[in-house]
PDB file of N, CA and C in Angstrom:
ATOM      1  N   UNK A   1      -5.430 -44.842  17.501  1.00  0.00           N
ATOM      2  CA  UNK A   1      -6.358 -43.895  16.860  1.00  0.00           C
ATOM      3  C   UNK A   1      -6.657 -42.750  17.833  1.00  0.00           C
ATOM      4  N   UNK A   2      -6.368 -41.698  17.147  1.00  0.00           N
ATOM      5  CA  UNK A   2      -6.953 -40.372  18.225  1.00  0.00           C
ATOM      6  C   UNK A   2      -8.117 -39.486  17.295  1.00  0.00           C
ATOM      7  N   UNK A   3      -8.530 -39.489  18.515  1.00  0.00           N
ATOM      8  CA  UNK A   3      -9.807 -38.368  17.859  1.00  0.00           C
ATOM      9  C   UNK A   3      -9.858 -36.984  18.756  1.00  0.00           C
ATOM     10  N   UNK A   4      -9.995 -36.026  17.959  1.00  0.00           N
ATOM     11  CA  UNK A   4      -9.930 -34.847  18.136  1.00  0.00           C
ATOM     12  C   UNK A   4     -11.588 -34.069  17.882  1.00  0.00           C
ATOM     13  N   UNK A   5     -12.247 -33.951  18.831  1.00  0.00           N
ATOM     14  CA  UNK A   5     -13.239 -33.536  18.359  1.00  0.00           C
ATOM     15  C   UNK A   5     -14.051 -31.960  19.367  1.00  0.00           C
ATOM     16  N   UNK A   6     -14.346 -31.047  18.471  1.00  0.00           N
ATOM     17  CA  UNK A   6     -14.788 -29.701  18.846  1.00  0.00           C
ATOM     18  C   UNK A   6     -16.300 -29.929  19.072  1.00  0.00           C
ATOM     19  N   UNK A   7     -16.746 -28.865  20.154  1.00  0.00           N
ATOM     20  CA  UNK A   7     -18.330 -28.520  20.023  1.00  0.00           C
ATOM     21  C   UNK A   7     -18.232 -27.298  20.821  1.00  0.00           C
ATOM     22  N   UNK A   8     -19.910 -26.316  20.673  1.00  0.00           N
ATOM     23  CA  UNK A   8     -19.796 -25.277  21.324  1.00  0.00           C
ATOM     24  C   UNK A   8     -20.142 -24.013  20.125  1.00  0.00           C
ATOM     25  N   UNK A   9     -20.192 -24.066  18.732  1.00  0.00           N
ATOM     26  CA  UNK A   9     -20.150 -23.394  18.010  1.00  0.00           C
ATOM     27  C   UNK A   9     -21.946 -22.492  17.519  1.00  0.00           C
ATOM     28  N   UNK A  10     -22.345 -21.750  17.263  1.00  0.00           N
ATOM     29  CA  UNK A  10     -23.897 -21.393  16.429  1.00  0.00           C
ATOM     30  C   UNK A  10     -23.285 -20.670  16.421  1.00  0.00           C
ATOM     31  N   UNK A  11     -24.892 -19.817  16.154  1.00  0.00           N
ATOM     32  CA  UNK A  11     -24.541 -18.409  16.006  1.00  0.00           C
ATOM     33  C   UNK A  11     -25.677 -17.423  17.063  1.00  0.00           C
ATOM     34  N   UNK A  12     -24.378 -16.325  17.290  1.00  0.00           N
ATOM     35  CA  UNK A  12     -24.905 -15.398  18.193  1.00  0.00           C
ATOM     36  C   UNK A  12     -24.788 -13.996  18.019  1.00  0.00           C
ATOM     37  N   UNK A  13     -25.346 -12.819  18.819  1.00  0.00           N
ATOM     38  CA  UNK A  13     -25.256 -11.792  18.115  1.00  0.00           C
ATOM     39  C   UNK A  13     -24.223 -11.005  18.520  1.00  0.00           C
ATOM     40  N   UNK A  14     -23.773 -10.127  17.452  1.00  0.00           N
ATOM     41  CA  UNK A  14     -22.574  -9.262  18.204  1.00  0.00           C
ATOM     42  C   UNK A  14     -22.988  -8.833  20.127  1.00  0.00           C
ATOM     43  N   UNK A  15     -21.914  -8.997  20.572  1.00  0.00           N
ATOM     44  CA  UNK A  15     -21.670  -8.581  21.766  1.00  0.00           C
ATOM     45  C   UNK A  15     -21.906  -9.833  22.469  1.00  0.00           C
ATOM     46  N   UNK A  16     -22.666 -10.892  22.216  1.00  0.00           N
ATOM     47  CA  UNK A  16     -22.396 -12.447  22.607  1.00  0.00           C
ATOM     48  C   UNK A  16     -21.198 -12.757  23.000  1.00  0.00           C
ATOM     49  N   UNK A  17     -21.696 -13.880  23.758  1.00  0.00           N
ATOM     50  CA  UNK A  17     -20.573 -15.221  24.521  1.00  0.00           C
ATOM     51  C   UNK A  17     -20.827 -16.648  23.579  1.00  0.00           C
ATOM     52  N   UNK A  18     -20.000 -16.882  23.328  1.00  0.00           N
ATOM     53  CA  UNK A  18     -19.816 -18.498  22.966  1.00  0.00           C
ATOM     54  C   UNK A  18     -18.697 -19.574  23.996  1.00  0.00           C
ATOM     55  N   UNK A  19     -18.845 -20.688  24.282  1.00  0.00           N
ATOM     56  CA  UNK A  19     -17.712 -21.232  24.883  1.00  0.00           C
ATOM     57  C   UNK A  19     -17.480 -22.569  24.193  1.00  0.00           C
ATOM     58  N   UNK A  20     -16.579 -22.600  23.641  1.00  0.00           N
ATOM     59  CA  UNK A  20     -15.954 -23.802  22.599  1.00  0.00           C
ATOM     60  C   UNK A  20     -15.304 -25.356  23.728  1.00  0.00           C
ATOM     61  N   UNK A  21     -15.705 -26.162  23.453  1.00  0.00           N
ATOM     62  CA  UNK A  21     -14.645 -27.573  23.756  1.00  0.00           C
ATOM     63  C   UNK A  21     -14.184 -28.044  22.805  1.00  0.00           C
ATOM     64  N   UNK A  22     -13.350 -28.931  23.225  1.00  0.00           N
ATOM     65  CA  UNK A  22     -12.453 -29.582  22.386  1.00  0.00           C
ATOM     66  C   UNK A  22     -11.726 -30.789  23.355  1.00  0.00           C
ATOM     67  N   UNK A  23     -11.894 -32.295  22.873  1.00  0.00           N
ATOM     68  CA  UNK A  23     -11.498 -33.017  23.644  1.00  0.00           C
ATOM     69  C   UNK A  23     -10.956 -34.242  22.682  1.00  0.00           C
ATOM     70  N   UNK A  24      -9.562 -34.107  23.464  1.00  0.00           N
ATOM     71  CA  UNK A  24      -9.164 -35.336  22.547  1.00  0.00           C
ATOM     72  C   UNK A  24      -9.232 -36.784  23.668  1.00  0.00           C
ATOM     73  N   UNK A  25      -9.041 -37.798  22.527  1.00  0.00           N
ATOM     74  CA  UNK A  25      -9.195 -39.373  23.154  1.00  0.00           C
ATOM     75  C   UNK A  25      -8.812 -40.318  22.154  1.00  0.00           C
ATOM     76  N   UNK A  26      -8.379 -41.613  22.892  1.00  0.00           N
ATOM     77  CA  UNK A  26      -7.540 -42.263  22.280  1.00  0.00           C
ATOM     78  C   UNK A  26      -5.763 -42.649  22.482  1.00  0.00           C
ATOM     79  N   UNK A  27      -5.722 -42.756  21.806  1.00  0.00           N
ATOM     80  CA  UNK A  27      -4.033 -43.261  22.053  1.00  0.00           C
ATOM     81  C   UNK A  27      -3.073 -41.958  22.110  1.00  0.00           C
ATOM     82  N   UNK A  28      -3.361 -40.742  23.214  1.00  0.00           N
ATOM     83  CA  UNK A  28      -2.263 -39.862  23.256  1.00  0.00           C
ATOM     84  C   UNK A  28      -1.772 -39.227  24.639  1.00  0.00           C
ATOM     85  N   UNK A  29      -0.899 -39.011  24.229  1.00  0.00           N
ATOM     86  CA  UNK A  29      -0.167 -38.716  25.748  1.00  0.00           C
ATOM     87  C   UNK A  29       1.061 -37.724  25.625  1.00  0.00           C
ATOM     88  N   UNK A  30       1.493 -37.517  26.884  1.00  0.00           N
ATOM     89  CA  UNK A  30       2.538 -36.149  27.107  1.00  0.00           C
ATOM     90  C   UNK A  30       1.995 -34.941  25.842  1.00  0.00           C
ATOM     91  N   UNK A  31       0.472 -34.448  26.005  1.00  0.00           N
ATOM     92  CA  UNK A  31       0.449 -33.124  25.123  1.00  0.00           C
ATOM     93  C   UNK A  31       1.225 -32.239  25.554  1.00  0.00           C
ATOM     94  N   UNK A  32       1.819 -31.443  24.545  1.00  0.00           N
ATOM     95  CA  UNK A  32       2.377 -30.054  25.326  1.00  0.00           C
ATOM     96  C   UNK A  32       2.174 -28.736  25.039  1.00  0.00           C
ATOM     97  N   UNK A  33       0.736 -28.459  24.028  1.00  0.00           N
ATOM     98  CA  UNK A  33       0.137 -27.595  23.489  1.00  0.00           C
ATOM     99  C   UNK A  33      -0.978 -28.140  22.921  1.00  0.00           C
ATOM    100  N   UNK A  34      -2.154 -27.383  23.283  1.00  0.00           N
ATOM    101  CA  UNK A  34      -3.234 -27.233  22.756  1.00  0.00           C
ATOM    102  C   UNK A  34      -3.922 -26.248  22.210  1.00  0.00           C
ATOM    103  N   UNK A  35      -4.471 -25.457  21.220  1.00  0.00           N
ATOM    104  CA  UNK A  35      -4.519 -24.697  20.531  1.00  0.00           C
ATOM    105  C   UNK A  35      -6.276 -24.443  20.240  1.00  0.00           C
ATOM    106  N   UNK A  36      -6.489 -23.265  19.711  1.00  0.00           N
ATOM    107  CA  UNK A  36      -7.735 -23.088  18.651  1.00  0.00           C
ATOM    108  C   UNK A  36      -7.032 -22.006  17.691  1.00  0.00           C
ATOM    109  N   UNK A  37      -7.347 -22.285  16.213  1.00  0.00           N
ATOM    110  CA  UNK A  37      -7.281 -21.780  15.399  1.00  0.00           C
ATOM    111  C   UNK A  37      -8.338 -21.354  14.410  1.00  0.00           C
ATOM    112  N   UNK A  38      -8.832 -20.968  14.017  1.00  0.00           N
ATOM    113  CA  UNK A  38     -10.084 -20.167  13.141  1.00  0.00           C
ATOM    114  C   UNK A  38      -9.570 -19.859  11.666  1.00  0.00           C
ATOM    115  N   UNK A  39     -10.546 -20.032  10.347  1.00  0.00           N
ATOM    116  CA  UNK A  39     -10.338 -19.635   9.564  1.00  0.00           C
ATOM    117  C   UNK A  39     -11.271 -19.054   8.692  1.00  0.00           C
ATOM    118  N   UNK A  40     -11.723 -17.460   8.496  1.00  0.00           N
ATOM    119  CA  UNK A  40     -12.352 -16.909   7.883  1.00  0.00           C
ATOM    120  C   UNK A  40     -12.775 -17.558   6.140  1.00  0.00           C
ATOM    121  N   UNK A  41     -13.832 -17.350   5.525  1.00  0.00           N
ATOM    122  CA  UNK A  41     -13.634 -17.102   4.465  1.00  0.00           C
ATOM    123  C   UNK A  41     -13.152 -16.402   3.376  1.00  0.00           C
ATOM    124  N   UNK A  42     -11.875 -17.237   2.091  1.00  0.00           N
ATOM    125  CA  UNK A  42     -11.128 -16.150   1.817  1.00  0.00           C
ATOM    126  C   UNK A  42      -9.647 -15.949   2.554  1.00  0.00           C
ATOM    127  N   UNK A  43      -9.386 -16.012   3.745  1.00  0.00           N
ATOM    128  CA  UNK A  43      -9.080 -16.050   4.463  1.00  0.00           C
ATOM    129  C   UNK A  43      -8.042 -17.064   4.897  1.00  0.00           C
ATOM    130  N   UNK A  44      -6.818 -17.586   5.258  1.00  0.00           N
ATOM    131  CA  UNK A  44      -5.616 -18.293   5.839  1.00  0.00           C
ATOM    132  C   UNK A  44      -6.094 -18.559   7.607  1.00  0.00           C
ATOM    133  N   UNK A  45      -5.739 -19.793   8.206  1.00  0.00           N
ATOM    134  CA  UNK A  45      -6.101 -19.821   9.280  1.00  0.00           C
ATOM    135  C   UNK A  45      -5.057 -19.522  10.230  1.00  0.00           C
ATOM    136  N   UNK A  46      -5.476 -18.673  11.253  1.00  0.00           N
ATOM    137  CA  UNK A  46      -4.480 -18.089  12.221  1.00  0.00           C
ATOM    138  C   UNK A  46      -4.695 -18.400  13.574  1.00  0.00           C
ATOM    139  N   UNK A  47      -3.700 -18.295  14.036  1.00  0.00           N
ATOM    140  CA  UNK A  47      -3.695 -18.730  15.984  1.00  0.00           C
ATOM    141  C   UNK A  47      -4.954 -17.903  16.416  1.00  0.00           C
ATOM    142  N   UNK A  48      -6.107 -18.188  17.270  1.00  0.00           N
ATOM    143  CA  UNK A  48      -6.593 -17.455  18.258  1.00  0.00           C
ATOM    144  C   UNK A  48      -6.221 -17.683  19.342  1.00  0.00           C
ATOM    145  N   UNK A  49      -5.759 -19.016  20.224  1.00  0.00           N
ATOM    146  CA  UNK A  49      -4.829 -18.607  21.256  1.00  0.00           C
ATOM    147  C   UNK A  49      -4.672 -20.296  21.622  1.00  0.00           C
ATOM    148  N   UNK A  50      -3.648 -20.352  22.758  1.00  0.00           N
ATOM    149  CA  UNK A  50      -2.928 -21.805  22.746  1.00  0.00           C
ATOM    150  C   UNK A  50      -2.759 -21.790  24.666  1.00  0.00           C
ATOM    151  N   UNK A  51      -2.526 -23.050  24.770  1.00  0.00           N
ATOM    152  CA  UNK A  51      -2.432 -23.144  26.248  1.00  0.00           C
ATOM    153  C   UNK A  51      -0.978 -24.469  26.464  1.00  0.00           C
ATOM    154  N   UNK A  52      -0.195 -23.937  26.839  1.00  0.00           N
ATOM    155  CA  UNK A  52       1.227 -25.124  26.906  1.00  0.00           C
ATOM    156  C   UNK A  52       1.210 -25.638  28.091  1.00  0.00           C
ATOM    157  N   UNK A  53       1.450 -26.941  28.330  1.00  0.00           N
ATOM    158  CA  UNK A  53       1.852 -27.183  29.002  1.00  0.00           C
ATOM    159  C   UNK A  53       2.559 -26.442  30.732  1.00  0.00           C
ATOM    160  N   UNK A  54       2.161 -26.655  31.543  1.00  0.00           N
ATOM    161  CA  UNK A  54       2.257 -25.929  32.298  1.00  0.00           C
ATOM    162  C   UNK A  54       1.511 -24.542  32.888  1.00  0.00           C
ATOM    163  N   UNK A  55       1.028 -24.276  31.533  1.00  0.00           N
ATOM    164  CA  UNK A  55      -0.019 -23.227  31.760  1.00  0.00           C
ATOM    165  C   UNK A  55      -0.477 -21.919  31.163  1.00  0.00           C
ATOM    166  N   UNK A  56       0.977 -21.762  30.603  1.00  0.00           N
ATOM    167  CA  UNK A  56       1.467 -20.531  29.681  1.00  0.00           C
ATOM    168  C   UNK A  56       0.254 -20.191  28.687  1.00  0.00           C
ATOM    169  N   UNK A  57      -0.338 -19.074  28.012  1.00  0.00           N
ATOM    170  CA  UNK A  57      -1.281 -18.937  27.219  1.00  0.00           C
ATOM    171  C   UNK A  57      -0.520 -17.778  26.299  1.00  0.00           C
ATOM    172  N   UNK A  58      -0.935 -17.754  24.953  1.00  0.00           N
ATOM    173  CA  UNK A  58      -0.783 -16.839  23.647  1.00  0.00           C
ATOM    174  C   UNK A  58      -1.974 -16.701  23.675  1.00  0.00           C
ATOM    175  N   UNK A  59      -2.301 -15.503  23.156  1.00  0.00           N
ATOM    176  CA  UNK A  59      -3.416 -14.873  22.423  1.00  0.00           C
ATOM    177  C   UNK A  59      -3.328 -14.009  21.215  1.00  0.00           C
ATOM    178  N   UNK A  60      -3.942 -14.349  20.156  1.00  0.00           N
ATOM    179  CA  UNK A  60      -3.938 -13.389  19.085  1.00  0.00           C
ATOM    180  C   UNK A  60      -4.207 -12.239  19.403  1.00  0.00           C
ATOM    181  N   UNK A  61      -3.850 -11.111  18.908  1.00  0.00           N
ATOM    182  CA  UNK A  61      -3.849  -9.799  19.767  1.00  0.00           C
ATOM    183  C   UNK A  61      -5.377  -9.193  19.472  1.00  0.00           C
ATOM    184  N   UNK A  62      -6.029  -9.763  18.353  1.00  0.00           N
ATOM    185  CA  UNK A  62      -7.409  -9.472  18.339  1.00  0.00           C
ATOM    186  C   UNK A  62      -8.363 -10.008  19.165  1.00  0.00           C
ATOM    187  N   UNK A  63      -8.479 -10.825  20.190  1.00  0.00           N
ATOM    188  CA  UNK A  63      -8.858 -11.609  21.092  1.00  0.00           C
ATOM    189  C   UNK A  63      -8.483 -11.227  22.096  1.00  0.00           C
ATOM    190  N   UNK A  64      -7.560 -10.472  22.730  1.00  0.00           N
ATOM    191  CA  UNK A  64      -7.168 -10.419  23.764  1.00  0.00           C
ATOM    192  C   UNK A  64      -7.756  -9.775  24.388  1.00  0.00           C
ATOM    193  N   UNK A  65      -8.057 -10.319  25.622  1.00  0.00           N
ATOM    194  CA  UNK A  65      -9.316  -9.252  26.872  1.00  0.00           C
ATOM    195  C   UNK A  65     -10.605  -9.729  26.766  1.00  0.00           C
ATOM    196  N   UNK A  66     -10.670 -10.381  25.215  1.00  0.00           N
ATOM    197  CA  UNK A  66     -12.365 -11.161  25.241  1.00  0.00           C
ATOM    198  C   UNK A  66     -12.464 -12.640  25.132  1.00  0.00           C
ATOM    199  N   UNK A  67     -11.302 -13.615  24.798  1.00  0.00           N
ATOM    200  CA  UNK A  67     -11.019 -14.505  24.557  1.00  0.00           C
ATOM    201  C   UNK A  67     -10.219 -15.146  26.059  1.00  0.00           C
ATOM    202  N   UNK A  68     -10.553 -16.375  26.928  1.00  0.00           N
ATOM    203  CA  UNK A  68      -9.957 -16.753  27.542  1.00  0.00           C
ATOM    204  C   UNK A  68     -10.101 -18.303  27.036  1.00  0.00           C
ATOM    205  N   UNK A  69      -8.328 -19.115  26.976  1.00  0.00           N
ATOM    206  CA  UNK A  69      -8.135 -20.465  27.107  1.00  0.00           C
ATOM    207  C   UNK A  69      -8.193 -20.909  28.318  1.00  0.00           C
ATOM    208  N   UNK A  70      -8.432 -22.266  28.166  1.00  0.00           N
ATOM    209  CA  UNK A  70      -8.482 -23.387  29.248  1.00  0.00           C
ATOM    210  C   UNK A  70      -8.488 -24.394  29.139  1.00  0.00           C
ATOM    211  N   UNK A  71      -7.950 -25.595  30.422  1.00  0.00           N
ATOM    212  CA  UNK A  71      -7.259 -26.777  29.860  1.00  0.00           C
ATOM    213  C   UNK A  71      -7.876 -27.365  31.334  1.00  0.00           C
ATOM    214  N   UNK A  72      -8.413 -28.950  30.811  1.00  0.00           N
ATOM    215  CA  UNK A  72      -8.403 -30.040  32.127  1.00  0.00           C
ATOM    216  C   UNK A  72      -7.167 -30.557  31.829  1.00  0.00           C
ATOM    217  N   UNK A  73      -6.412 -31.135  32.064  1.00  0.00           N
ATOM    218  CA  UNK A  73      -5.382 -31.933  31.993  1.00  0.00           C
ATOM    219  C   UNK A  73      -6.351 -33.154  31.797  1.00  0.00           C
ATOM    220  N   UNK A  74      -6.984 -33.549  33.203  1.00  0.00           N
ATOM    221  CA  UNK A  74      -6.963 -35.115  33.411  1.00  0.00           C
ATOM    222  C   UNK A  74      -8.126 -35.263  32.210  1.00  0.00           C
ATOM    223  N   UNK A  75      -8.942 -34.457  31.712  1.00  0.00           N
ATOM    224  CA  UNK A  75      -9.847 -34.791  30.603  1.00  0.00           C
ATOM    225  C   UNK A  75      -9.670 -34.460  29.119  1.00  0.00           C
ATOM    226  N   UNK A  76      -7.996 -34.211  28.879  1.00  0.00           N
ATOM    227  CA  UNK A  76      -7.469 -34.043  27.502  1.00  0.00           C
ATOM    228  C   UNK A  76      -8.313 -32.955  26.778  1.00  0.00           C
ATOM    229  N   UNK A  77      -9.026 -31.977  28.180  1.00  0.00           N
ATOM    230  CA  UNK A  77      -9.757 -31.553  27.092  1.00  0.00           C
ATOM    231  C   UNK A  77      -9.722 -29.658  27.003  1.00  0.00           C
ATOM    232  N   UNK A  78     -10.090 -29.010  26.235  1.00  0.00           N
ATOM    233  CA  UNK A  78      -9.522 -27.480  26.519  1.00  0.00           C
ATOM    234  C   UNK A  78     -10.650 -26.765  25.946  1.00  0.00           C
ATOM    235  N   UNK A  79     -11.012 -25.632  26.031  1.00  0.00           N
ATOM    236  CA  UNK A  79     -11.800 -24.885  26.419  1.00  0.00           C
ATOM    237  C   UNK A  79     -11.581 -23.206  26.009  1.00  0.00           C
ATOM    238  N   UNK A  80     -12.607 -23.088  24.962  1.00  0.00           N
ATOM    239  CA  UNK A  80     -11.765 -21.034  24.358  1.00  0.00           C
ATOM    240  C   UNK A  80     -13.532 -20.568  25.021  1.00  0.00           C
ATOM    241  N   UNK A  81     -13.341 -19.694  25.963  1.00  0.00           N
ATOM    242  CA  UNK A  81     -14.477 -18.570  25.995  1.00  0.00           C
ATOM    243  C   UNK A  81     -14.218 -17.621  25.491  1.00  0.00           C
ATOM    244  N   UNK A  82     -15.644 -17.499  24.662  1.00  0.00           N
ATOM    245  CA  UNK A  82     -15.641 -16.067  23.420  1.00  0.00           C
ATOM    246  C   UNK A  82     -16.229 -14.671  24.280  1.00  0.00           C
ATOM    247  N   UNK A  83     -15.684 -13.914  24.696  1.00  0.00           N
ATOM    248  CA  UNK A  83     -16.791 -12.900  25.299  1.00  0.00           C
ATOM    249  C   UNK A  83     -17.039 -11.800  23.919  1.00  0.00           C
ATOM    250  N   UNK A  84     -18.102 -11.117  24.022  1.00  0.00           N
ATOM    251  CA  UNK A  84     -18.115  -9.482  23.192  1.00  0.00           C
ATOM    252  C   UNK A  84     -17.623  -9.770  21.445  1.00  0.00           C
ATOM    253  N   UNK A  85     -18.426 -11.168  21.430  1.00  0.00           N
ATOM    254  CA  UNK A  85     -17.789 -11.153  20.123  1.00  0.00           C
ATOM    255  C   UNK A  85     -18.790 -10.141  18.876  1.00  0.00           C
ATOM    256  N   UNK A  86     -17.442 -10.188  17.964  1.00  0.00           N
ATOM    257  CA  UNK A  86     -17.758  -9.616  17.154  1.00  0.00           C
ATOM    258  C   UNK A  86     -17.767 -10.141  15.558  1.00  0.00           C
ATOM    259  N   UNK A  87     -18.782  -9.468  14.482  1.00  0.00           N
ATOM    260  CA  UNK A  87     -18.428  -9.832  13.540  1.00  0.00           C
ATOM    261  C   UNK A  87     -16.895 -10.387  12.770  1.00  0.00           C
ATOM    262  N   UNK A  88     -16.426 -10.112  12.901  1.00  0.00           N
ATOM    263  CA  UNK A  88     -14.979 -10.437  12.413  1.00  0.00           C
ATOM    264  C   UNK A  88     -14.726 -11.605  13.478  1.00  0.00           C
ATOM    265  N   UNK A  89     -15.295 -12.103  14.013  1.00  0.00           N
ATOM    266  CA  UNK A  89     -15.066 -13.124  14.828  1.00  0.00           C
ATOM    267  C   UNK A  89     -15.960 -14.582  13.986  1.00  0.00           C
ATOM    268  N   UNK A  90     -16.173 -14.211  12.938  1.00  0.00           N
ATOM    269  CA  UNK A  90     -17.184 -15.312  12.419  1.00  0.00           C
ATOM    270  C   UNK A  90     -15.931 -16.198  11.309  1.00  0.00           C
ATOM    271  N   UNK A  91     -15.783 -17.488  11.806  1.00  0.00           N
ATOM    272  CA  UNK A  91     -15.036 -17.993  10.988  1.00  0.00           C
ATOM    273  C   UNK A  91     -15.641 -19.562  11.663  1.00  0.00           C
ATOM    274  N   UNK A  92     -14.649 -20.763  11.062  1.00  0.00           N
ATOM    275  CA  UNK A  92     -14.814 -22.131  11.447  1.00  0.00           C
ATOM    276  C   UNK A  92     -13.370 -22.361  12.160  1.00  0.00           C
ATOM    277  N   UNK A  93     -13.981 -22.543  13.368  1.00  0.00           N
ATOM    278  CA  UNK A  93     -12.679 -22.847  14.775  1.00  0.00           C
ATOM    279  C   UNK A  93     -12.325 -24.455  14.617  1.00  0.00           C
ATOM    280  N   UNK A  94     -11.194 -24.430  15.012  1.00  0.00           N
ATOM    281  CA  UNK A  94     -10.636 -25.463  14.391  1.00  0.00           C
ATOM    282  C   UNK A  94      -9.201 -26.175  16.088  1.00  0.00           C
ATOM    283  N   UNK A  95      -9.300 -27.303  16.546  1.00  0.00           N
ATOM    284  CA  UNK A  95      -8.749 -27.205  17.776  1.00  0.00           C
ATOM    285  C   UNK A  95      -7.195 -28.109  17.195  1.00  0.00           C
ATOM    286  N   UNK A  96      -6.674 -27.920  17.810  1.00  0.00           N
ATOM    287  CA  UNK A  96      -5.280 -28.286  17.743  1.00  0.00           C
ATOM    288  C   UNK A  96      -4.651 -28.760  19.092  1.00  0.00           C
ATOM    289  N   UNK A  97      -3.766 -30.459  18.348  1.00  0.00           N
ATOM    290  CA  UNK A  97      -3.414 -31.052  19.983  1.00  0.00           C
ATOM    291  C   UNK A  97      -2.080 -31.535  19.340  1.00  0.00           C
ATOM    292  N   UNK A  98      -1.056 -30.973  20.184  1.00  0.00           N
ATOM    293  CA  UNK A  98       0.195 -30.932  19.599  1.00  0.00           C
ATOM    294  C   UNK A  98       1.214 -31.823  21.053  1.00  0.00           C
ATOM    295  N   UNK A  99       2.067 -32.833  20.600  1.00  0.00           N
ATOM    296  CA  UNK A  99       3.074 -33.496  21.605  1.00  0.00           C
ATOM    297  C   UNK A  99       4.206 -32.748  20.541  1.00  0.00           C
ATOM    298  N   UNK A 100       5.461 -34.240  21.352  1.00  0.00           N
ATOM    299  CA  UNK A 100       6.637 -33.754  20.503  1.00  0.00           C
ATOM    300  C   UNK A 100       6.594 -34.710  19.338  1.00  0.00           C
ATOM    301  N   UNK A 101       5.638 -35.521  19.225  1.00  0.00           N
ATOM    302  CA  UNK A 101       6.034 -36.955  17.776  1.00  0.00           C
ATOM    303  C   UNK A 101       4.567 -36.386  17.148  1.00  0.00           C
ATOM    304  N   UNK A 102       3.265 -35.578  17.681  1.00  0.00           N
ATOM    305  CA  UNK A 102       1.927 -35.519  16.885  1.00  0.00           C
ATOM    306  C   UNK A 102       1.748 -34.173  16.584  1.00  0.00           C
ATOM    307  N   UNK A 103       0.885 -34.292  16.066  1.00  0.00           N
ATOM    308  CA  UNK A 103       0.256 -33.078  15.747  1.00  0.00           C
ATOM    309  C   UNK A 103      -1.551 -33.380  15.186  1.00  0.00           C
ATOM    310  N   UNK A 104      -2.764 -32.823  15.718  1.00  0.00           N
ATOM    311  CA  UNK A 104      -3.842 -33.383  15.693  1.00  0.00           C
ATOM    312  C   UNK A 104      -4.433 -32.715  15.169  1.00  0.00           C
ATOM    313  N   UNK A 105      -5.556 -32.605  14.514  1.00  0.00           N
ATOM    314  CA  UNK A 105      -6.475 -31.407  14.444  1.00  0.00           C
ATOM    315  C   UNK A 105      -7.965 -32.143  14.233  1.00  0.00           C
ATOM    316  N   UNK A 106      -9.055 -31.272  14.800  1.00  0.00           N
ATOM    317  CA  UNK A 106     -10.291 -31.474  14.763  1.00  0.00           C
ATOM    318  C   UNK A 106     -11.109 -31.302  13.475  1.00  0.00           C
ATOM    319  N   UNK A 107     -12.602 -31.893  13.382  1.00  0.00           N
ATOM    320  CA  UNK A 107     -12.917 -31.157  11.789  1.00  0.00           C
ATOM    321  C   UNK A 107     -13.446 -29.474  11.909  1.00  0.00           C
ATOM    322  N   UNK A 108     -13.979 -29.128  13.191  1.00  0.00           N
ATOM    323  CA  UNK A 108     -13.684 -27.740  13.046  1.00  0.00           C
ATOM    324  C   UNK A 108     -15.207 -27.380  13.655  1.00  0.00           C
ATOM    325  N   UNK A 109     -15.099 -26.224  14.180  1.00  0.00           N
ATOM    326  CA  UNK A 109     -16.701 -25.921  14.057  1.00  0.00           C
ATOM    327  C   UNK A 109     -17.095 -24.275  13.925  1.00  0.00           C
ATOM    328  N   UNK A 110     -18.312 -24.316  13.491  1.00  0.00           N
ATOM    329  CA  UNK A 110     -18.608 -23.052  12.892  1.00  0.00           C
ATOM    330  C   UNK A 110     -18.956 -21.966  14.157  1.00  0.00           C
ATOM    331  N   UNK A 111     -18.709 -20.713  13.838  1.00  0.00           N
ATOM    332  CA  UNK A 111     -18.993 -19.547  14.861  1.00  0.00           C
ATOM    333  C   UNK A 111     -19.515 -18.419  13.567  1.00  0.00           C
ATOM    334  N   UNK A 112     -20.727 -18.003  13.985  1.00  0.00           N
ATOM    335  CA  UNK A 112     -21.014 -17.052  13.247  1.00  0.00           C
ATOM    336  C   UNK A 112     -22.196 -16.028  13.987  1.00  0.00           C
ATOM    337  N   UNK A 113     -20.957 -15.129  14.388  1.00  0.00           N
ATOM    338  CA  UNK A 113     -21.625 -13.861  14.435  1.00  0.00           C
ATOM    339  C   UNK A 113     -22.318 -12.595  14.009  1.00  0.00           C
ATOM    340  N   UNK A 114     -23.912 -12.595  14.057  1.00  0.00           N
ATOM    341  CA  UNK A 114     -24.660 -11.833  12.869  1.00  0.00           C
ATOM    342  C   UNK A 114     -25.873 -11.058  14.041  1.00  0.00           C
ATOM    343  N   UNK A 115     -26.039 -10.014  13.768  1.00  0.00           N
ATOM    344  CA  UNK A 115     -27.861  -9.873  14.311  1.00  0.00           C
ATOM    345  C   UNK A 115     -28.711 -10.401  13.028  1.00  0.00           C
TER     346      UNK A 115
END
């Protein structure tokens, strides 16, 4: 049994910081991507950015410069800092833990940016 579980989410006002976790546990091993993904209302859910194995990072190009990933290894667990967010940044983040036989996902947590 693996569990995949997010925290880190309210709400804050434009130009806010949020910093998301996500930690998996349980029966998994050799990850080789870990992910956050977000999905607006209305809306299809899309990459906000991923951390591989080794170290490598993607970023959605709307995130980039305010959004940094991060990864413990030894605590399965990873880490999105939100800087300067903005409205359009308000969706339910959603973490993703990917080997070569799994694929995981969390139930998600809310970010909503408002004054």
């Amino acid at each position: 049994q693996v569990h995949v579980v997010e925290s880190g989410g309210g709400l804050v006002q434009p130009g806010g910081s949020l910093r998301l976790s996500c930690a998996a546990s349980g029966s998994i091993f050799s990850i080789y991507v870990m992910g956050w993904y977000r999905q607006a209302p209305g809306k299809q859910r899309e990459l906000v950015a991923q951390i591989i194995d080794g170290g490598s990072t993607n970023y959605a190009d709307g995130v980039k410069g305010r959004f940094t990933i991060s990864r413990d290894g030894a605590k399965n667990t990873v880490y999105l800092q939100m800087n300067s967010l903005k409205p359009e940044d308000t969706a339910v983040y959603y973490c993703n833990v990917r080997g070569i036989v799994y694929d995981y996902w969390g139930q998600g947590t809310q970010v909503t940016v408002s004054s």
